[in-house]
PDB file of N, CA and C in Angstrom:
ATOM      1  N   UNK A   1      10.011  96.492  84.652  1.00  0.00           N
ATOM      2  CA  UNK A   1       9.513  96.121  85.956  1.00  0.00           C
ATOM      3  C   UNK A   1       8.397  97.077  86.357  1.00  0.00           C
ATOM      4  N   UNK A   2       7.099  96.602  87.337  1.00  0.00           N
ATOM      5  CA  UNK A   2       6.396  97.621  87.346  1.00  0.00           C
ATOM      6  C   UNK A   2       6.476  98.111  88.837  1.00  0.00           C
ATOM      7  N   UNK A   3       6.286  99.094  88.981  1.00  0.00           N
ATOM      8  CA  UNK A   3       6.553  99.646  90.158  1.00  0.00           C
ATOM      9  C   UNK A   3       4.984  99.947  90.741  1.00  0.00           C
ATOM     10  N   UNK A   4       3.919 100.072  90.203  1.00  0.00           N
ATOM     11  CA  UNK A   4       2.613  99.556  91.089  1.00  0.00           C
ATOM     12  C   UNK A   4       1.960  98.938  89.782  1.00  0.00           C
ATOM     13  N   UNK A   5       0.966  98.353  90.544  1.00  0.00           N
ATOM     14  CA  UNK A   5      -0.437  98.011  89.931  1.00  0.00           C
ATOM     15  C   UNK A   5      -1.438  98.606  89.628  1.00  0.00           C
ATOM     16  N   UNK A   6      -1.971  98.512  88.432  1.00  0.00           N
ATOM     17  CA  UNK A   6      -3.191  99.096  88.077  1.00  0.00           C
ATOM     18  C   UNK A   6      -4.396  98.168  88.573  1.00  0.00           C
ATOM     19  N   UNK A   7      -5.266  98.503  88.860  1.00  0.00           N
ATOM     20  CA  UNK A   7      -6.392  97.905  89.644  1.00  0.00           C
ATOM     21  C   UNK A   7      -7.227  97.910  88.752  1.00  0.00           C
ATOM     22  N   UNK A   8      -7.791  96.541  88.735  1.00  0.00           N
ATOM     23  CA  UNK A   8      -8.665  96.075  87.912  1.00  0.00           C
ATOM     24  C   UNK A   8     -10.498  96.799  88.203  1.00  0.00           C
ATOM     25  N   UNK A   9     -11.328  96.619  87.077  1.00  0.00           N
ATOM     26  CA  UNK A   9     -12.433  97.271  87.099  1.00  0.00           C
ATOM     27  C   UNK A   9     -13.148  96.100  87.050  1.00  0.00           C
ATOM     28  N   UNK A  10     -14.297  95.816  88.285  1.00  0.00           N
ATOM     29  CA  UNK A  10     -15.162  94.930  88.130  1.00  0.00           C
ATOM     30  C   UNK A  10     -16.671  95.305  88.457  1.00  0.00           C
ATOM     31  N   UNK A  11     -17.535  94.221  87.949  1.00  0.00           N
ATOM     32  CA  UNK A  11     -18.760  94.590  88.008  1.00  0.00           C
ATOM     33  C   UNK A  11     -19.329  93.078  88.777  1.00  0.00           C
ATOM     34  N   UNK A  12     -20.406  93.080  89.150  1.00  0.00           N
ATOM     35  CA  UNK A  12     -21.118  91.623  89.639  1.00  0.00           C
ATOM     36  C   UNK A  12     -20.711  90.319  88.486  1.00  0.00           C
ATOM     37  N   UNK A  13     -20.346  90.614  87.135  1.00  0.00           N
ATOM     38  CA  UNK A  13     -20.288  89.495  85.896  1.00  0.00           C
ATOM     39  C   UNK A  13     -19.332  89.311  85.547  1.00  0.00           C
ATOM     40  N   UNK A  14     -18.159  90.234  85.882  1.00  0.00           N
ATOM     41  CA  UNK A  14     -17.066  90.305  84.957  1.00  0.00           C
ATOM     42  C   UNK A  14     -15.842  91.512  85.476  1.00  0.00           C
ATOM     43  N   UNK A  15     -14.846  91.203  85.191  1.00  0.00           N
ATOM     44  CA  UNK A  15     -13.707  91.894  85.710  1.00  0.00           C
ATOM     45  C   UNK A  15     -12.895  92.359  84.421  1.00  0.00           C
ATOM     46  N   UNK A  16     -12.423  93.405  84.202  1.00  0.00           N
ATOM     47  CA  UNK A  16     -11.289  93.939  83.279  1.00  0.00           C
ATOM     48  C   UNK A  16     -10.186  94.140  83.715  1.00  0.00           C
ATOM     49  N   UNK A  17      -9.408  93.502  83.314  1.00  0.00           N
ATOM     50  CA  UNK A  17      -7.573  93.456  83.762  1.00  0.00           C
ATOM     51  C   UNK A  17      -7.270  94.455  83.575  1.00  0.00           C
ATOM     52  N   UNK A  18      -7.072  96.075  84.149  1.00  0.00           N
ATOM     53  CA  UNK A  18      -6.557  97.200  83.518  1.00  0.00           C
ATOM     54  C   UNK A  18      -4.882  97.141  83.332  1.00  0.00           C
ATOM     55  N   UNK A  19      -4.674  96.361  84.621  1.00  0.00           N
ATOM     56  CA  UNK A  19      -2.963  96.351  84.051  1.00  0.00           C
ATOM     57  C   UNK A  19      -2.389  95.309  82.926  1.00  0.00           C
ATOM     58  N   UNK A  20      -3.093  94.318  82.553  1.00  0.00           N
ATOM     59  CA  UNK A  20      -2.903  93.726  81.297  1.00  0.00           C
ATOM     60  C   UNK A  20      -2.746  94.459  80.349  1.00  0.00           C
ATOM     61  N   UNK A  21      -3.805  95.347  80.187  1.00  0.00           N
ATOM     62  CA  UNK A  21      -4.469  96.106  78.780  1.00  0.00           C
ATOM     63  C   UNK A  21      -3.198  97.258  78.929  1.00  0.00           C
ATOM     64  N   UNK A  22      -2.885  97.735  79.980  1.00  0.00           N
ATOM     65  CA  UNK A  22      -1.857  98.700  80.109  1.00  0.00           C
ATOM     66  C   UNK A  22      -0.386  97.879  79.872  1.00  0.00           C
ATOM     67  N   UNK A  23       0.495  96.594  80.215  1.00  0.00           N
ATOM     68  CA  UNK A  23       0.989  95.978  79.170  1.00  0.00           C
ATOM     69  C   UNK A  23       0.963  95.610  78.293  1.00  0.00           C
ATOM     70  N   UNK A  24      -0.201  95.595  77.488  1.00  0.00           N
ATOM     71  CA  UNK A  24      -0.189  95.216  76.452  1.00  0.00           C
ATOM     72  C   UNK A  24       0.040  96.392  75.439  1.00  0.00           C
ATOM     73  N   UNK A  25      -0.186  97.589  75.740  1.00  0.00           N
ATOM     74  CA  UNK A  25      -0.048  98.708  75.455  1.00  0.00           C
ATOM     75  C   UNK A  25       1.119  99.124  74.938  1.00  0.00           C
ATOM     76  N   UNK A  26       1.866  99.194  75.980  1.00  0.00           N
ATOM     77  CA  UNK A  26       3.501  99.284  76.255  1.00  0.00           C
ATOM     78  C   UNK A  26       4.169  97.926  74.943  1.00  0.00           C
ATOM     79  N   UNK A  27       3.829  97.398  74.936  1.00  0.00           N
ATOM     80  CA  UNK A  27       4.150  96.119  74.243  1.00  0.00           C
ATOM     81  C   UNK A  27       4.002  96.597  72.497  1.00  0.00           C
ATOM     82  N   UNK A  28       2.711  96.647  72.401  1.00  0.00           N
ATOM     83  CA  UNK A  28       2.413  97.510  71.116  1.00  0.00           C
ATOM     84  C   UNK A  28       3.449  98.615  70.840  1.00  0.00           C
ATOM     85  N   UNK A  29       3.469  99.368  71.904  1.00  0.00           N
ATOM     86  CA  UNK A  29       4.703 100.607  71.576  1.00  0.00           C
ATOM     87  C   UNK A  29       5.763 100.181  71.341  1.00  0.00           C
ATOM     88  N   UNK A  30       6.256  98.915  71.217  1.00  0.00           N
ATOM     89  CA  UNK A  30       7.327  98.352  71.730  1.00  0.00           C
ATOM     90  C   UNK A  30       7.553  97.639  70.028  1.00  0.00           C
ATOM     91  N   UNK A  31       6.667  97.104  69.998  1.00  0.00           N
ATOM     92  CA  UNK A  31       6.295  96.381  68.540  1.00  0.00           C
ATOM     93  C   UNK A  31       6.702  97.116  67.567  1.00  0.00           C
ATOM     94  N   UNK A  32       5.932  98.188  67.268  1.00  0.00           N
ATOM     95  CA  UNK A  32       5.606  99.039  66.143  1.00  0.00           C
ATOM     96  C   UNK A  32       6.644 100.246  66.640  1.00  0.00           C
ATOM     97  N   UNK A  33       7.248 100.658  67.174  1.00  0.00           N
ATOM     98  CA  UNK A  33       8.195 101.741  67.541  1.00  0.00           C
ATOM     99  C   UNK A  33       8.992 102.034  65.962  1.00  0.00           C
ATOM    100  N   UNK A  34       8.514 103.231  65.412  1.00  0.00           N
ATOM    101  CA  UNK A  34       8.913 103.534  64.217  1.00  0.00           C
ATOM    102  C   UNK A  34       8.262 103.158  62.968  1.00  0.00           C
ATOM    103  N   UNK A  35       7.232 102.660  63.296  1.00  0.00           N
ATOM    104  CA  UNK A  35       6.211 102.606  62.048  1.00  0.00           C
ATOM    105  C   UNK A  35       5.304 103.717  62.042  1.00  0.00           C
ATOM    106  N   UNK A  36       4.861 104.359  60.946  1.00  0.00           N
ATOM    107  CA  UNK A  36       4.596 105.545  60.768  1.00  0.00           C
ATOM    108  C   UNK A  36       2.793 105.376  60.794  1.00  0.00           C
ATOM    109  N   UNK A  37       2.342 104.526  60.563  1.00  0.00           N
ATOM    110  CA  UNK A  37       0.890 103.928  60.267  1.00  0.00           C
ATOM    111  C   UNK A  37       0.347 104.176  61.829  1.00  0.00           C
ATOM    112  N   UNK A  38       1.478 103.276  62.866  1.00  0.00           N
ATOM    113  CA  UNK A  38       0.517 103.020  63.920  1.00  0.00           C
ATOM    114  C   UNK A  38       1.004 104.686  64.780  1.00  0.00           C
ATOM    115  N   UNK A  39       2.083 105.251  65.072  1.00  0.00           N
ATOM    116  CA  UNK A  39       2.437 106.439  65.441  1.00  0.00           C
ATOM    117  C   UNK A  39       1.173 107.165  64.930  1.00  0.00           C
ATOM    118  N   UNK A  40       0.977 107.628  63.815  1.00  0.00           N
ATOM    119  CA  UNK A  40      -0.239 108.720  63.362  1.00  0.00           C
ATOM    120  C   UNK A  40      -1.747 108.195  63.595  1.00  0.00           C
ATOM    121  N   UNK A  41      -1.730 106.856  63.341  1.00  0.00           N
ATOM    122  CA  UNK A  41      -3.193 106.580  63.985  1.00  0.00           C
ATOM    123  C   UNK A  41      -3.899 106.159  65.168  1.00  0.00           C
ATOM    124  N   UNK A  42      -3.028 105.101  65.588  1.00  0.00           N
ATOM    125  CA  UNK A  42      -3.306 104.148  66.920  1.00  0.00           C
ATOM    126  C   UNK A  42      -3.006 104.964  67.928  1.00  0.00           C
ATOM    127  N   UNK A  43      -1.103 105.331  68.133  1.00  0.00           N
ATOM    128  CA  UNK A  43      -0.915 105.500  69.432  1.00  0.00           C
ATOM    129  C   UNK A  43      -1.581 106.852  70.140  1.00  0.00           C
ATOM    130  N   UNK A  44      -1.917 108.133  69.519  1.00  0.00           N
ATOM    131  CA  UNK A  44      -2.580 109.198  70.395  1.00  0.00           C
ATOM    132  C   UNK A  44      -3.774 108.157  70.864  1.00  0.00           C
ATOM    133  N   UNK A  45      -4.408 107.424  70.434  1.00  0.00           N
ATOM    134  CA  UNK A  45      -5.862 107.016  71.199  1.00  0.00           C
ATOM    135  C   UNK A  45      -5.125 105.977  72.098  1.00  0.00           C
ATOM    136  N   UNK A  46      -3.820 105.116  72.219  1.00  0.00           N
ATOM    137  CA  UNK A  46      -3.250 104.352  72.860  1.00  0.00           C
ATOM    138  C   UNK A  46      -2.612 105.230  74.329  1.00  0.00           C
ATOM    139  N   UNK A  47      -2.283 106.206  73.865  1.00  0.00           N
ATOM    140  CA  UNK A  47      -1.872 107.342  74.759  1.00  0.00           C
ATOM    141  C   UNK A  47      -3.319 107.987  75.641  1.00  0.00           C
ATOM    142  N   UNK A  48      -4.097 108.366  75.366  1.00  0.00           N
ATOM    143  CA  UNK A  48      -5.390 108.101  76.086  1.00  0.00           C
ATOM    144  C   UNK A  48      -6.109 107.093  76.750  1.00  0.00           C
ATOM    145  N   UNK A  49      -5.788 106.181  76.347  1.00  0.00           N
ATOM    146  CA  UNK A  49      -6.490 105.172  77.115  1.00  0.00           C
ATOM    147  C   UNK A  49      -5.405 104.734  78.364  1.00  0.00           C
ATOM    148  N   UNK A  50      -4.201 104.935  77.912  1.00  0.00           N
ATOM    149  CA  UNK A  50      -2.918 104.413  79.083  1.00  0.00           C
ATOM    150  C   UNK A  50      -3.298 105.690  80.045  1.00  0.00           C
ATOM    151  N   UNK A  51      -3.455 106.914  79.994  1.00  0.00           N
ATOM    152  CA  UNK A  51      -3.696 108.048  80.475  1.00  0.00           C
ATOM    153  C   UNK A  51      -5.126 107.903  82.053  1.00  0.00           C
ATOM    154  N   UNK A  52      -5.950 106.983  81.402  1.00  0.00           N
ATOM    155  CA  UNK A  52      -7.152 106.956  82.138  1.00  0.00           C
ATOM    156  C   UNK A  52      -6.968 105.484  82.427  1.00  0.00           C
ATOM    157  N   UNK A  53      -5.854 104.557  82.302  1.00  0.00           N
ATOM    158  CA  UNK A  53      -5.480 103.593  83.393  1.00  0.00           C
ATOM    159  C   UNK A  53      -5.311 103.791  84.739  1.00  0.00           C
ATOM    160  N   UNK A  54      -4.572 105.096  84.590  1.00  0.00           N
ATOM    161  CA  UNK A  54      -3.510 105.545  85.445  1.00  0.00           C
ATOM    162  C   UNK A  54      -4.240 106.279  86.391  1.00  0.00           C
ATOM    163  N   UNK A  55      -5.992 106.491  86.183  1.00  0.00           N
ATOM    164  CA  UNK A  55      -6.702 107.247  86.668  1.00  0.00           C
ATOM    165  C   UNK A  55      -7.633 106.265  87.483  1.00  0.00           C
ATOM    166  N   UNK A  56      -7.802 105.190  87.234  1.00  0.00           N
ATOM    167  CA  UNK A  56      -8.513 104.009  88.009  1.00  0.00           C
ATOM    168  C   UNK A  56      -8.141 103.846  89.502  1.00  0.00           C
ATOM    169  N   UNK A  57      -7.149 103.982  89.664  1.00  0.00           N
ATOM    170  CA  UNK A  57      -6.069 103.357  91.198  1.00  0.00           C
ATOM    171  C   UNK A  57      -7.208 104.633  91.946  1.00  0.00           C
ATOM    172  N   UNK A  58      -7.263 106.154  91.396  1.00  0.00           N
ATOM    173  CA  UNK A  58      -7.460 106.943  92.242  1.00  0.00           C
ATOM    174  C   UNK A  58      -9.257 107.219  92.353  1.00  0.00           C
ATOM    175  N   UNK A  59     -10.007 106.262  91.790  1.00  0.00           N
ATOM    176  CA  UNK A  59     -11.492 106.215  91.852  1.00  0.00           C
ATOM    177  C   UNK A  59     -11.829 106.501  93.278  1.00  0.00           C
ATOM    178  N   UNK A  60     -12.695 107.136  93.642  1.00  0.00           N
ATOM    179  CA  UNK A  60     -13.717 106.934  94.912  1.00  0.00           C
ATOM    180  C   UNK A  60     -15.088 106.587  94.396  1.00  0.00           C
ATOM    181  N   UNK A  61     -15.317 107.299  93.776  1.00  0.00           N
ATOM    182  CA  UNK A  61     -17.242 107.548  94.052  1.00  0.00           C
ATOM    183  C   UNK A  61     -17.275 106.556  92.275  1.00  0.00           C
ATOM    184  N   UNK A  62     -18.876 106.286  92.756  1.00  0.00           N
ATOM    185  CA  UNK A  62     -19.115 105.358  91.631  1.00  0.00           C
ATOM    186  C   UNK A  62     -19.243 106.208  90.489  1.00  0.00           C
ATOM    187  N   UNK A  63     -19.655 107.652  90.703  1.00  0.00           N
ATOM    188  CA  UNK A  63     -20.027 108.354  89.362  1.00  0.00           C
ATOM    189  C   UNK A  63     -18.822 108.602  88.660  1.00  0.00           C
ATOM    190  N   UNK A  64     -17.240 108.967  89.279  1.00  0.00           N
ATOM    191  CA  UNK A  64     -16.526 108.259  88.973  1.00  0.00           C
ATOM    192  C   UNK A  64     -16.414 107.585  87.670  1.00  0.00           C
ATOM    193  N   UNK A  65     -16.752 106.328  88.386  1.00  0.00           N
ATOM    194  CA  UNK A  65     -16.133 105.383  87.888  1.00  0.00           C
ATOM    195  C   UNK A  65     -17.185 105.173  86.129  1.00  0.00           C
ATOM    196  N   UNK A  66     -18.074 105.209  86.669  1.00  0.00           N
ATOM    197  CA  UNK A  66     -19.112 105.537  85.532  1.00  0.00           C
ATOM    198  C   UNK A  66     -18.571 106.390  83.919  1.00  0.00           C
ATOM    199  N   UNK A  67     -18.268 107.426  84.272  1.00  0.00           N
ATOM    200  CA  UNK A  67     -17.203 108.502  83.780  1.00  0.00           C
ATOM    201  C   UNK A  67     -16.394 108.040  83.441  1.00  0.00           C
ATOM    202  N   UNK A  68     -15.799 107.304  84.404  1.00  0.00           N
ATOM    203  CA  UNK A  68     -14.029 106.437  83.472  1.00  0.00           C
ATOM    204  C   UNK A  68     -14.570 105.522  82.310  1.00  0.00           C
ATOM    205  N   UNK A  69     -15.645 104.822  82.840  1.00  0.00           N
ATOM    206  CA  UNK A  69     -16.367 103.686  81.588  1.00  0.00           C
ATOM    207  C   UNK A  69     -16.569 104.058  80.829  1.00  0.00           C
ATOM    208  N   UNK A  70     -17.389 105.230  80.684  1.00  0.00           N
ATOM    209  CA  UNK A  70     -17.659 105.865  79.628  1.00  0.00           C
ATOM    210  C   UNK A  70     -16.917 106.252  78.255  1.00  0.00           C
ATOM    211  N   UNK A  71     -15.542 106.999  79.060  1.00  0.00           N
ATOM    212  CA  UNK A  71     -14.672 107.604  78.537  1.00  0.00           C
ATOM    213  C   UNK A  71     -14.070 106.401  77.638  1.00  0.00           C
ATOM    214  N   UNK A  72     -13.581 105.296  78.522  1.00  0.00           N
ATOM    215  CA  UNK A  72     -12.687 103.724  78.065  1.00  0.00           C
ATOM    216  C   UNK A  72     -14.014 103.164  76.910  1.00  0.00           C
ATOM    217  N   UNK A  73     -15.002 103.549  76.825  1.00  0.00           N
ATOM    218  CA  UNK A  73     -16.028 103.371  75.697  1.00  0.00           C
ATOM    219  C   UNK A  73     -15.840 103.600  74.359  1.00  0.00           C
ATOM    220  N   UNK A  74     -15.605 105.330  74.924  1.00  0.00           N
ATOM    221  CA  UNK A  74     -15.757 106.588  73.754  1.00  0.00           C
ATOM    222  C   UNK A  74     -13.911 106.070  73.061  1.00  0.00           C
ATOM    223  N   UNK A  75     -12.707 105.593  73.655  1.00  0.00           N
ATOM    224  CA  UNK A  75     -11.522 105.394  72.992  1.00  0.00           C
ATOM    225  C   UNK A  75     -11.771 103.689  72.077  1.00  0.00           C
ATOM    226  N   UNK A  76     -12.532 103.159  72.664  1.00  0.00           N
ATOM    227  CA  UNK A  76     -12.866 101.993  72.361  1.00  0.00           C
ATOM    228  C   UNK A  76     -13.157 102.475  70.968  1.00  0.00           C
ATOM    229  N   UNK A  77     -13.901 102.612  70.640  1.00  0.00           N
ATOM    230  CA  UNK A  77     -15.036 103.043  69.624  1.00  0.00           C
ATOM    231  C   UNK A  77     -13.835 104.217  68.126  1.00  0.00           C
ATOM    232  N   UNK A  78     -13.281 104.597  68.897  1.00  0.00           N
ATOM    233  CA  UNK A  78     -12.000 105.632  68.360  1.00  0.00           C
ATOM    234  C   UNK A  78     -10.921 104.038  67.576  1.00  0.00           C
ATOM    235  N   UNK A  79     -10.531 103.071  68.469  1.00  0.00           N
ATOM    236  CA  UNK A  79      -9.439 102.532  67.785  1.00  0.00           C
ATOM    237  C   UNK A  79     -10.236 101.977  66.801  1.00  0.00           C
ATOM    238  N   UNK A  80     -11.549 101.373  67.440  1.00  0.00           N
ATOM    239  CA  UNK A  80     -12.172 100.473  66.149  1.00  0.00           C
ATOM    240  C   UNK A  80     -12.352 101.184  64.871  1.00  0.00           C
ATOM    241  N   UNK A  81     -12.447 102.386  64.849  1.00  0.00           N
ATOM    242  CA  UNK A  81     -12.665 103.202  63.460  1.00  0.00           C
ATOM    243  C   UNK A  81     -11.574 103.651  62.904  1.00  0.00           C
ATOM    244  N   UNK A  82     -10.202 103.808  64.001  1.00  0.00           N
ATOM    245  CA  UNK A  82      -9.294 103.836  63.133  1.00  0.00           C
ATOM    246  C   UNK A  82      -8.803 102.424  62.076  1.00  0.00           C
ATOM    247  N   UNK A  83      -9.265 101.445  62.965  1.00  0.00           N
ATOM    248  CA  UNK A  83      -8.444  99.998  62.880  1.00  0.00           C
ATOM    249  C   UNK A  83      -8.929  99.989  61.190  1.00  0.00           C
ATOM    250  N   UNK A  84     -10.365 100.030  60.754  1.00  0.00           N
ATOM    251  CA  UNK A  84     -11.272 100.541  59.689  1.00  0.00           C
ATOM    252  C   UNK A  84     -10.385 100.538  58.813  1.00  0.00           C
ATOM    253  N   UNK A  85      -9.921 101.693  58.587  1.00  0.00           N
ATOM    254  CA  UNK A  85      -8.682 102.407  57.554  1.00  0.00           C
ATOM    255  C   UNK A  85      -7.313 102.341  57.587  1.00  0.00           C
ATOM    256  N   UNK A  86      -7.262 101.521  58.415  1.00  0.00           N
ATOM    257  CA  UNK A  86      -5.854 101.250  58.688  1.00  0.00           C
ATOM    258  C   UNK A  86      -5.119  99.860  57.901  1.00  0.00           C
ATOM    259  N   UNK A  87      -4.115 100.215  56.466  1.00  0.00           N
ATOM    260  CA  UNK A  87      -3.863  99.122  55.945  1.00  0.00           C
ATOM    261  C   UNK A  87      -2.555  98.591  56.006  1.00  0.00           C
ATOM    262  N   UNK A  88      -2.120  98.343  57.862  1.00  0.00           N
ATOM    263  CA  UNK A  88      -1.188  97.585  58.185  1.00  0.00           C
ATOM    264  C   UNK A  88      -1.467  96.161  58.650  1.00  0.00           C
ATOM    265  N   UNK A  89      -1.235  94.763  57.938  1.00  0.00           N
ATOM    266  CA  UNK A  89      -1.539  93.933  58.363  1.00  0.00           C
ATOM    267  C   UNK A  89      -1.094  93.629  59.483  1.00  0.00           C
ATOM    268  N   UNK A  90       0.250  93.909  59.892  1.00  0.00           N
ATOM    269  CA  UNK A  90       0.886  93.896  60.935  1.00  0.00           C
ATOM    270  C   UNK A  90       0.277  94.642  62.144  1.00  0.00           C
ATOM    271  N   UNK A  91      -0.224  95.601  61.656  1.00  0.00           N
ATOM    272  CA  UNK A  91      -0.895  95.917  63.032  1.00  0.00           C
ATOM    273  C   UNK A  91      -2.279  95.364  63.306  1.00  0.00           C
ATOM    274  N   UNK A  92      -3.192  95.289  62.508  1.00  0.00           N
ATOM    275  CA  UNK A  92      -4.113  94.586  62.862  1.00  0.00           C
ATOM    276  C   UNK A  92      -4.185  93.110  63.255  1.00  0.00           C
ATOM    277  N   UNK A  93      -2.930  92.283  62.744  1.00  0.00           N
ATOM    278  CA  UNK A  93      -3.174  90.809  63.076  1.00  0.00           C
ATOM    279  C   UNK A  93      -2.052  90.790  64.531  1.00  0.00           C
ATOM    280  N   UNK A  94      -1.512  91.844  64.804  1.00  0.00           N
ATOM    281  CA  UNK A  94      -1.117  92.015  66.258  1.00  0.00           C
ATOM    282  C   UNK A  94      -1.663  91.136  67.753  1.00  0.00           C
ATOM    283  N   UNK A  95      -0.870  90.283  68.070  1.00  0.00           N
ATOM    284  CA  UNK A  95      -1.813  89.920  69.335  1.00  0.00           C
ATOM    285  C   UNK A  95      -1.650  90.668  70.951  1.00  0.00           C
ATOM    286  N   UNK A  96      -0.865  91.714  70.546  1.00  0.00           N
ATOM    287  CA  UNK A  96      -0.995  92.820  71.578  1.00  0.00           C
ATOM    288  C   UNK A  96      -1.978  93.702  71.044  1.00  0.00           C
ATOM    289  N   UNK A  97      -1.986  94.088  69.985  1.00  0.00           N
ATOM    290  CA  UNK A  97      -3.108  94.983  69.855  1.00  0.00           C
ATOM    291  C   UNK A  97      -4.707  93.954  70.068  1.00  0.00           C
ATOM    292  N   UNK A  98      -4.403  92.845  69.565  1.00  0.00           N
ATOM    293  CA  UNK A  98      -5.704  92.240  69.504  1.00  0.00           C
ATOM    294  C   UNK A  98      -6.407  92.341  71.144  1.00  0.00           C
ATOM    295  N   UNK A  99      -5.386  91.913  71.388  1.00  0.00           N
ATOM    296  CA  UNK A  99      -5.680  91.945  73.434  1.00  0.00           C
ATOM    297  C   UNK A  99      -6.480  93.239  73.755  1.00  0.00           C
ATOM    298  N   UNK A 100      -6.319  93.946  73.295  1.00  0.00           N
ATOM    299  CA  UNK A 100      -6.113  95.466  73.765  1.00  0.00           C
ATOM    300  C   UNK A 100      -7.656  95.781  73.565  1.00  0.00           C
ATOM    301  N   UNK A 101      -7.904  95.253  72.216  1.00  0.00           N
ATOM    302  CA  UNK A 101      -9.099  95.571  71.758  1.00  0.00           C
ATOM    303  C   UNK A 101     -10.174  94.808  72.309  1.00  0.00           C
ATOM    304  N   UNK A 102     -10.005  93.199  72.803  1.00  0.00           N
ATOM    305  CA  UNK A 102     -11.004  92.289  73.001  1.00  0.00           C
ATOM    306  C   UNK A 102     -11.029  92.284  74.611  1.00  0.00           C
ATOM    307  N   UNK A 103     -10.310  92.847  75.548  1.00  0.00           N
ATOM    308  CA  UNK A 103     -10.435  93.297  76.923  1.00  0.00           C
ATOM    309  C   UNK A 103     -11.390  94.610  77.334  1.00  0.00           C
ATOM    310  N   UNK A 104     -10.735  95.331  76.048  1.00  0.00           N
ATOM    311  CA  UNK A 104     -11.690  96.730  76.371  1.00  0.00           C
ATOM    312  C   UNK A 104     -13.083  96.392  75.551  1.00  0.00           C
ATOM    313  N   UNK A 105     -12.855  95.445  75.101  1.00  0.00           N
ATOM    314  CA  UNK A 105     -14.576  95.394  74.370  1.00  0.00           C
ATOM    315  C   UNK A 105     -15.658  95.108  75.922  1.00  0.00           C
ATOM    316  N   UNK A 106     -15.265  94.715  76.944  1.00  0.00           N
ATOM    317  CA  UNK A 106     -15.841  94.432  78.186  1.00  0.00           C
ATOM    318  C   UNK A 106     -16.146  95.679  78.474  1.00  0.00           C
ATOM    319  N   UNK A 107     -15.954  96.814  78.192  1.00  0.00           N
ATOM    320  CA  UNK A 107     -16.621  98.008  78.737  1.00  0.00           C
ATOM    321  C   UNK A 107     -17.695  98.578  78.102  1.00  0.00           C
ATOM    322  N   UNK A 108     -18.092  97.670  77.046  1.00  0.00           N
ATOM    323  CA  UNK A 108     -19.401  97.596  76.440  1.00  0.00           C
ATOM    324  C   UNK A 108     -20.517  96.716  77.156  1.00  0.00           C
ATOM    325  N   UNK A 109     -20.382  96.095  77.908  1.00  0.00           N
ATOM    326  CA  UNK A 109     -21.167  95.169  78.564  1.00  0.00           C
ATOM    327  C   UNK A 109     -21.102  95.316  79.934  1.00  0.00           C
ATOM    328  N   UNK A 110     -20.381  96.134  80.359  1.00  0.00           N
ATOM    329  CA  UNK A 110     -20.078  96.277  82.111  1.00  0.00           C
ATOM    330  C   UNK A 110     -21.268  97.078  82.609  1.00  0.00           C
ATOM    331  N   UNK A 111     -22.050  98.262  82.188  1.00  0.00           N
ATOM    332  CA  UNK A 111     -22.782  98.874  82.136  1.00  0.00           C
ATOM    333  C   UNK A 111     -24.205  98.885  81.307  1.00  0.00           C
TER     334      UNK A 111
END
């Protein structure tokens, strides 16, 4: 059950569900709990990005928010290179992870 909401990030074109991407997260952990592939590769950058969900609710200033984009960029860019070398089919044909990846790909285009 969730006890608040994560607040979504929008721009004039387009909106990013942060609390989706943050269930879907949880879900993944949920999936793979005890696979050794996604523990050592995925979840520290999964653990960062849930980290700076949790940091959205408390935005004021746009530079901010700029900064958070940035950052949700720079992890972006981290799973895709792990995903690279990573030879779990199971995790890559994931449709929680897939989510995860094709929501945050919007923070390539928000800016």
């Amino acid at each position: 059950m969730k006890s608040s909401e994560i607040n979504p990030i929008k721009s004039d074109t387009m909106e990013i569900d942060c609390q989706e991407i943050y269930d879907h997260i949880i879900a993944c952990q949920r999936e793979f709990d005890g696979n050794p592939s996604f523990e050592k590769n995925i979840l520290p950058t999964l653990n960062e990005i849930e980290e700076l969900l949790f940091v959205v609710n408390d935005i004021e200033l746009f530079g901010e928010m700029i900064d958070i984009i940035y950052r949700f960029r720079l992890r972006l860019r981290e799973l895709e290179s792990q995903i690279k070398f990573l030879d779990d089919e199971n995790i890559t044909n994931s449709q929680n992870f897939s989510y995860i990846l094709n929501e945050m790909s919007k923070f390539k285009e928000i800016i």
